[in-house]
N, C-alpha and C. Protein backbone atom coordinates (compact mmCIF):
# COMPACT_ATOMS: atom_id res chain seq x y z
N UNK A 1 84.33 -56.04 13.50
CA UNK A 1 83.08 -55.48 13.97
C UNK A 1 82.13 -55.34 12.78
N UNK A 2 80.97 -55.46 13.07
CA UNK A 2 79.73 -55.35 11.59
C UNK A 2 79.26 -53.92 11.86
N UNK A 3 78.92 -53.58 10.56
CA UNK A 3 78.45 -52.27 10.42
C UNK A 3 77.00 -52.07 9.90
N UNK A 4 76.75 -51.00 10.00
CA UNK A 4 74.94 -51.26 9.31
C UNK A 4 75.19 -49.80 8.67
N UNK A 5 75.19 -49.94 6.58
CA UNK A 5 74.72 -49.02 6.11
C UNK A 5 73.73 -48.70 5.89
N UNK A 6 73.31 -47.79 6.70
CA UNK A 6 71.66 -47.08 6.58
C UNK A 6 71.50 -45.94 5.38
N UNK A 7 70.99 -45.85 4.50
CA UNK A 7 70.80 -44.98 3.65
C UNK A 7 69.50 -44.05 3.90
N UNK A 8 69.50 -42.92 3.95
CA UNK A 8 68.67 -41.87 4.46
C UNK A 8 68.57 -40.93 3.57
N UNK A 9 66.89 -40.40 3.11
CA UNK A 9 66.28 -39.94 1.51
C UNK A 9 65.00 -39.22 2.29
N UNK A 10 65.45 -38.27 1.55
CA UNK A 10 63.80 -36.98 2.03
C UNK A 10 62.69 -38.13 2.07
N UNK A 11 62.39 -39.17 1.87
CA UNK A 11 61.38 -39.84 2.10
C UNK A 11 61.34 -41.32 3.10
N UNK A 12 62.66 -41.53 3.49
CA UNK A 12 62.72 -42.25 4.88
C UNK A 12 64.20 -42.84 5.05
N UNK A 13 64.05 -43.93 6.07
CA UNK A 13 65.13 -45.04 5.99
C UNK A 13 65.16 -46.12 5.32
N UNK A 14 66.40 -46.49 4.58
CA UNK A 14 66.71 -47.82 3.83
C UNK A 14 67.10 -48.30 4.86
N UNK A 15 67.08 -49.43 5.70
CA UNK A 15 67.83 -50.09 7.03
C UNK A 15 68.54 -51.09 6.27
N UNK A 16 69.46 -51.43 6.52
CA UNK A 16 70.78 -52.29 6.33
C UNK A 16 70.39 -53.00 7.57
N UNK A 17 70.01 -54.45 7.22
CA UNK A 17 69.58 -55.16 8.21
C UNK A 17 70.64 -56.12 8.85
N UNK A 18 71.44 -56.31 7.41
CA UNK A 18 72.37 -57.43 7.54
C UNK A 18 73.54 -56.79 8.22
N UNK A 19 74.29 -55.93 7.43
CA UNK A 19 75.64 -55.14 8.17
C UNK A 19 76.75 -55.84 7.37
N UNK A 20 77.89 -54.93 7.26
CA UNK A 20 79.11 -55.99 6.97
C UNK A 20 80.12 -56.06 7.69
N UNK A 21 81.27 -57.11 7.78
CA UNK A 21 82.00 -57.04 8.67
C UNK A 21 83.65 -56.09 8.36
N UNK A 22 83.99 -55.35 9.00
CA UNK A 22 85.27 -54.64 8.28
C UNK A 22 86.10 -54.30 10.13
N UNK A 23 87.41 -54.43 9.53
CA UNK A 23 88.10 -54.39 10.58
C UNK A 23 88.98 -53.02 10.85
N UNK A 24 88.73 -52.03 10.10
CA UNK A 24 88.86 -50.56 10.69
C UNK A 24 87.99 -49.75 10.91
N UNK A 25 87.73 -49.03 11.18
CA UNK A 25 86.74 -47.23 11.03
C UNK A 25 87.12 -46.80 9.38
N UNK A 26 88.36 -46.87 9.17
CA UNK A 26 88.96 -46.49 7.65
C UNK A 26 88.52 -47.18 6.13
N UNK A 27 87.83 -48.30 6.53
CA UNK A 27 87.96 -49.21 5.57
C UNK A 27 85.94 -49.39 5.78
N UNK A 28 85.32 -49.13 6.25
CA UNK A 28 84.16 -48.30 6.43
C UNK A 28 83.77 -47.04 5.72
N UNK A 29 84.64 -45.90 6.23
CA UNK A 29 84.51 -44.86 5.36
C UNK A 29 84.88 -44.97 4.03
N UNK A 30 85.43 -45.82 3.23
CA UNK A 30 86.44 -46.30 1.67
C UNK A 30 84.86 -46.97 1.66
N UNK A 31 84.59 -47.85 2.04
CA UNK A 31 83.31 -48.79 1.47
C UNK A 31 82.02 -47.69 1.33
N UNK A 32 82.04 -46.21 2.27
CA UNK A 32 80.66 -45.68 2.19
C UNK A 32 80.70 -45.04 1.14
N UNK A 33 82.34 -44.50 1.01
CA UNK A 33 82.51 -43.82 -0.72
C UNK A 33 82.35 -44.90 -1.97
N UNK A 34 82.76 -46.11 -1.81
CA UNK A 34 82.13 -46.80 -2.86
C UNK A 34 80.70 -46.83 -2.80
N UNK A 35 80.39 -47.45 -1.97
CA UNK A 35 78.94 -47.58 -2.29
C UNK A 35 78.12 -46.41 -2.42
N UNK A 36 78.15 -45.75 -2.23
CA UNK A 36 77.84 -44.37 -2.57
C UNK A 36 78.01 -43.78 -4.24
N UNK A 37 79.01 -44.06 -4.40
CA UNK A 37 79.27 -43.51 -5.98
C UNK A 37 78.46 -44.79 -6.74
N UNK A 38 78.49 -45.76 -6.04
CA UNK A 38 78.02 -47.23 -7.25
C UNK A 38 76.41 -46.96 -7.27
N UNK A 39 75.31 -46.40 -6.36
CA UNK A 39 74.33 -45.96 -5.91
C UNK A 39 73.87 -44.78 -6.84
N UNK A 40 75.03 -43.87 -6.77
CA UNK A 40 74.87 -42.49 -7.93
C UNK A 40 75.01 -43.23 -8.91
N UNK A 41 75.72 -44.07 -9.68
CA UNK A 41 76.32 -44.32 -11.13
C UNK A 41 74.89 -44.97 -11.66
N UNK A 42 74.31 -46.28 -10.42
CA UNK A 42 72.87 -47.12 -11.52
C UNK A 42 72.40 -46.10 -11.00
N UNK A 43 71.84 -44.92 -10.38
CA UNK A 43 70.50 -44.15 -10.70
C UNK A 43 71.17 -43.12 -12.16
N UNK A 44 71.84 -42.50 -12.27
CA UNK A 44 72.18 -41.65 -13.56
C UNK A 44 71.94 -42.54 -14.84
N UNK A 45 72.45 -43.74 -14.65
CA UNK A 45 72.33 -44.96 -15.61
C UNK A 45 71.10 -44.64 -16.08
N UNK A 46 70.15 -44.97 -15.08
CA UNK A 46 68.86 -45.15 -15.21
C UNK A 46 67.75 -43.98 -15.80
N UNK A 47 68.52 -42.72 -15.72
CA UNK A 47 67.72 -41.51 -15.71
C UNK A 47 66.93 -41.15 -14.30
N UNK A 48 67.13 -41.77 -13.37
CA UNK A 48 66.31 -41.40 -12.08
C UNK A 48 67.28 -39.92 -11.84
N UNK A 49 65.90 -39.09 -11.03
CA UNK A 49 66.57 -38.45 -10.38
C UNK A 49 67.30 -38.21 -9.14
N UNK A 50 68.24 -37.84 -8.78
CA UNK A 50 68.55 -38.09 -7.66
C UNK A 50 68.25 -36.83 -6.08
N UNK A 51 68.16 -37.78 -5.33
CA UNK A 51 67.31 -37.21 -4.23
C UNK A 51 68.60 -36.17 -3.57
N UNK A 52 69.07 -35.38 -3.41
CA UNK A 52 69.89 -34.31 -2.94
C UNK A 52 70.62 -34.68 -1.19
N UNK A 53 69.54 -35.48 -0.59
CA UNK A 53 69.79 -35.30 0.94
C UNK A 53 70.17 -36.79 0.77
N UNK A 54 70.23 -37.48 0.19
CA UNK A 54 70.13 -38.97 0.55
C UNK A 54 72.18 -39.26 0.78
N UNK A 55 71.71 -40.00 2.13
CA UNK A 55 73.15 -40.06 2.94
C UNK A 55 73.18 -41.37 3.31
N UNK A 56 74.16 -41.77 3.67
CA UNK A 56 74.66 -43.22 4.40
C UNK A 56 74.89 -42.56 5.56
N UNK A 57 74.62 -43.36 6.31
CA UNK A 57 74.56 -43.38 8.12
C UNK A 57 74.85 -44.36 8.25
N UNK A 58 76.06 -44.49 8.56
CA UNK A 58 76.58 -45.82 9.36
C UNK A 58 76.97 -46.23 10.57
N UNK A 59 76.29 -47.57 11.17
CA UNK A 59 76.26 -47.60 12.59
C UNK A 59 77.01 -49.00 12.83
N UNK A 60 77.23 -48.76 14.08
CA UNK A 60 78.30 -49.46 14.68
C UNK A 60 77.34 -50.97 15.15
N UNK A 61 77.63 -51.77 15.77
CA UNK A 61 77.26 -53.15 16.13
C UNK A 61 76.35 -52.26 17.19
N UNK A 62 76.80 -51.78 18.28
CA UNK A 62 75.94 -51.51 19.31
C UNK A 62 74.44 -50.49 19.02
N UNK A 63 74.61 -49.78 17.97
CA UNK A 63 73.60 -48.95 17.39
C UNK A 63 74.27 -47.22 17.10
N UNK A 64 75.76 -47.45 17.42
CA UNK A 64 76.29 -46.03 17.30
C UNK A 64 76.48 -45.52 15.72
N UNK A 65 76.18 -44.46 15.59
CA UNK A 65 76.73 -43.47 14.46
C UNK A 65 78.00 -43.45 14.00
N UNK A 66 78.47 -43.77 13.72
CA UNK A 66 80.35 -43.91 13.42
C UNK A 66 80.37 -42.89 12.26
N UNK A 67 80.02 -42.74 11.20
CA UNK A 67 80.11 -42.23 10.04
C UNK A 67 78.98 -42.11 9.25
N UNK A 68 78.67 -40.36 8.53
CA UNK A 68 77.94 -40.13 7.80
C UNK A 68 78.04 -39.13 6.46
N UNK A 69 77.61 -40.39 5.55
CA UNK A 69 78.68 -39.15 4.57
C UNK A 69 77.59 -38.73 2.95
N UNK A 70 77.36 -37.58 3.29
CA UNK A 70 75.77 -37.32 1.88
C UNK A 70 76.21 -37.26 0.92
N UNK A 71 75.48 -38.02 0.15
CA UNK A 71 76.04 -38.46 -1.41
C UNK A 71 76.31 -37.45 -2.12
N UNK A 72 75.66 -35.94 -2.19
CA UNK A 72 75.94 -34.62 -2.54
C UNK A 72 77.90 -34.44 -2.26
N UNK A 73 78.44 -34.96 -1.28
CA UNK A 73 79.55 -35.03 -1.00
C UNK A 73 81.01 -35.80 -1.93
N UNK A 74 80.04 -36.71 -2.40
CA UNK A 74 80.75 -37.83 -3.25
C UNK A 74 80.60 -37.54 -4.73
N UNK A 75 79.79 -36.64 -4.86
CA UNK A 75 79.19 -35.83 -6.43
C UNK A 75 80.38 -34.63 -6.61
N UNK A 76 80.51 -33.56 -5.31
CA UNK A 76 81.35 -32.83 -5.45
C UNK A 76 82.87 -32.93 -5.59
N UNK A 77 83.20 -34.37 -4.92
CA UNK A 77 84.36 -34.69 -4.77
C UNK A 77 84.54 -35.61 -6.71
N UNK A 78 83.74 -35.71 -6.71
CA UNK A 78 84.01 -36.59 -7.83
C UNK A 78 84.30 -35.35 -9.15
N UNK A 79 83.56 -34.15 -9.18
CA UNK A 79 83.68 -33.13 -10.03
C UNK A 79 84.96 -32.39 -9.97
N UNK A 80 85.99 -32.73 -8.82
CA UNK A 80 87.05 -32.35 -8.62
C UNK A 80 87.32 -31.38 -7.68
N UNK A 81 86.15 -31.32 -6.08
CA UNK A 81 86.43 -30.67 -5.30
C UNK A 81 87.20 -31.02 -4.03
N UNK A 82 87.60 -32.59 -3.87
CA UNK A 82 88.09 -32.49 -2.73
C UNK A 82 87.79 -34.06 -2.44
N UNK A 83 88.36 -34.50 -1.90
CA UNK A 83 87.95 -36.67 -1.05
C UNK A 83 86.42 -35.85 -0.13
N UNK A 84 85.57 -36.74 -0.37
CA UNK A 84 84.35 -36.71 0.16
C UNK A 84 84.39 -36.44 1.54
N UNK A 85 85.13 -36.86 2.46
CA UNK A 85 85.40 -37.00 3.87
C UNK A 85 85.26 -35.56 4.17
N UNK A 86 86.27 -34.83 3.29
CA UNK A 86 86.48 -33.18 3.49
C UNK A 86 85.58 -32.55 3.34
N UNK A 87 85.15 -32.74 1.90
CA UNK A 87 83.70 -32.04 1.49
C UNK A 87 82.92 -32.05 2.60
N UNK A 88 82.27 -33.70 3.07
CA UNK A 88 81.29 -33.76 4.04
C UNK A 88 81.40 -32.92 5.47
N UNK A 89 82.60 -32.79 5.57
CA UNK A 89 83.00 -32.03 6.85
C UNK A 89 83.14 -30.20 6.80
N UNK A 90 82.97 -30.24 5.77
CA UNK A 90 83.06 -28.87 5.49
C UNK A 90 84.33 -27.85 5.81
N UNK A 91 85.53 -28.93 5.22
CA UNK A 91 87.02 -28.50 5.67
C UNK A 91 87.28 -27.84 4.26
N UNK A 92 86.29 -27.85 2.82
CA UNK A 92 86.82 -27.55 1.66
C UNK A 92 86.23 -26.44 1.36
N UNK A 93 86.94 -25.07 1.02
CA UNK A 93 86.17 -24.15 0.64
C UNK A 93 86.70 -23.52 -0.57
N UNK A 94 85.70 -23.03 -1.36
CA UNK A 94 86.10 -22.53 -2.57
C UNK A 94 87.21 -21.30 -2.87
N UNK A 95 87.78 -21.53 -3.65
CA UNK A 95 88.65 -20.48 -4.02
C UNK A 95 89.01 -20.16 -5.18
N UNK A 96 88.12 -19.19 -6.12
CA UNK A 96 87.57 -18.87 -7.30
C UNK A 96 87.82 -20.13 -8.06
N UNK A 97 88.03 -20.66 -9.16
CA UNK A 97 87.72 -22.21 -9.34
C UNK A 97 88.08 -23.37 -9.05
N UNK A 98 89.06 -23.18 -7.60
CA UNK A 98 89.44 -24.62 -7.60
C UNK A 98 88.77 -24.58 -5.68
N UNK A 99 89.32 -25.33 -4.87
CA UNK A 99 88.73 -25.38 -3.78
C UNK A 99 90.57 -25.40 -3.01
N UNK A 100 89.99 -25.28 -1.21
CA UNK A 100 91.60 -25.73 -0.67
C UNK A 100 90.66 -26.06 0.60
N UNK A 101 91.66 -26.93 1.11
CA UNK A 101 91.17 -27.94 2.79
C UNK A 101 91.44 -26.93 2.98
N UNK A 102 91.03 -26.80 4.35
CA UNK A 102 91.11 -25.85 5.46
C UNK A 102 91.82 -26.55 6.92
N UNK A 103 92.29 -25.85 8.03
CA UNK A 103 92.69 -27.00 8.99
C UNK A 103 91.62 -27.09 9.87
N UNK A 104 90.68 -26.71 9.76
CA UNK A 104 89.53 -26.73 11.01
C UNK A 104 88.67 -25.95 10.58
């Protein structure tokens, strides 16, 4: 199935016109965390700043939402709070300096 990463920034939509093709839901969410961190790495490179809200929205062939995961998510997880998935879901909560999943 093809996917369309949409990237979404206090100042609009990036549309992913093309889409790529991947044959799980799982292997989708692994590609939004790469591309996501590769996105953070050339703007820090660069000295840009980075926009706080800016998210991947990823949609399905038919136009569905499958997965959305804000790069703020992939920053925290990367500082050592948790796989982004959790963060984004808000299953990780702090516990004086380290964090713990939660079950719900």
């Amino acid at each position: 199935m093809r996917y369309y990463f949409n990237v979404l920034t206090s100042e609009g939509v990036v549309p992913d016109d093309e889409g790529t093709e991947f044959a799980s839901l799982g292997q989708v969410c692994l590609e939004a965390e790469a591309g996501a961190r590769e996105i953070l790495a050339e703007r820090l490179r660069a000295g840009e700043v980075i926009d706080a809200t800016t998210t991947f929205e990823v949609k399905d062939e038919s136009g569905t939402t499958v997965h959305v995961l804000p790069f703020t998510a992939v920053l925290l997880a990367t500082i050592g709070r948790g796989r982004p998935s959790a963060v984004a879901s808000g299953k990780v909560h702090e516990v004086g300096r380290g964090s713990v999943l939660s079950d719900g």
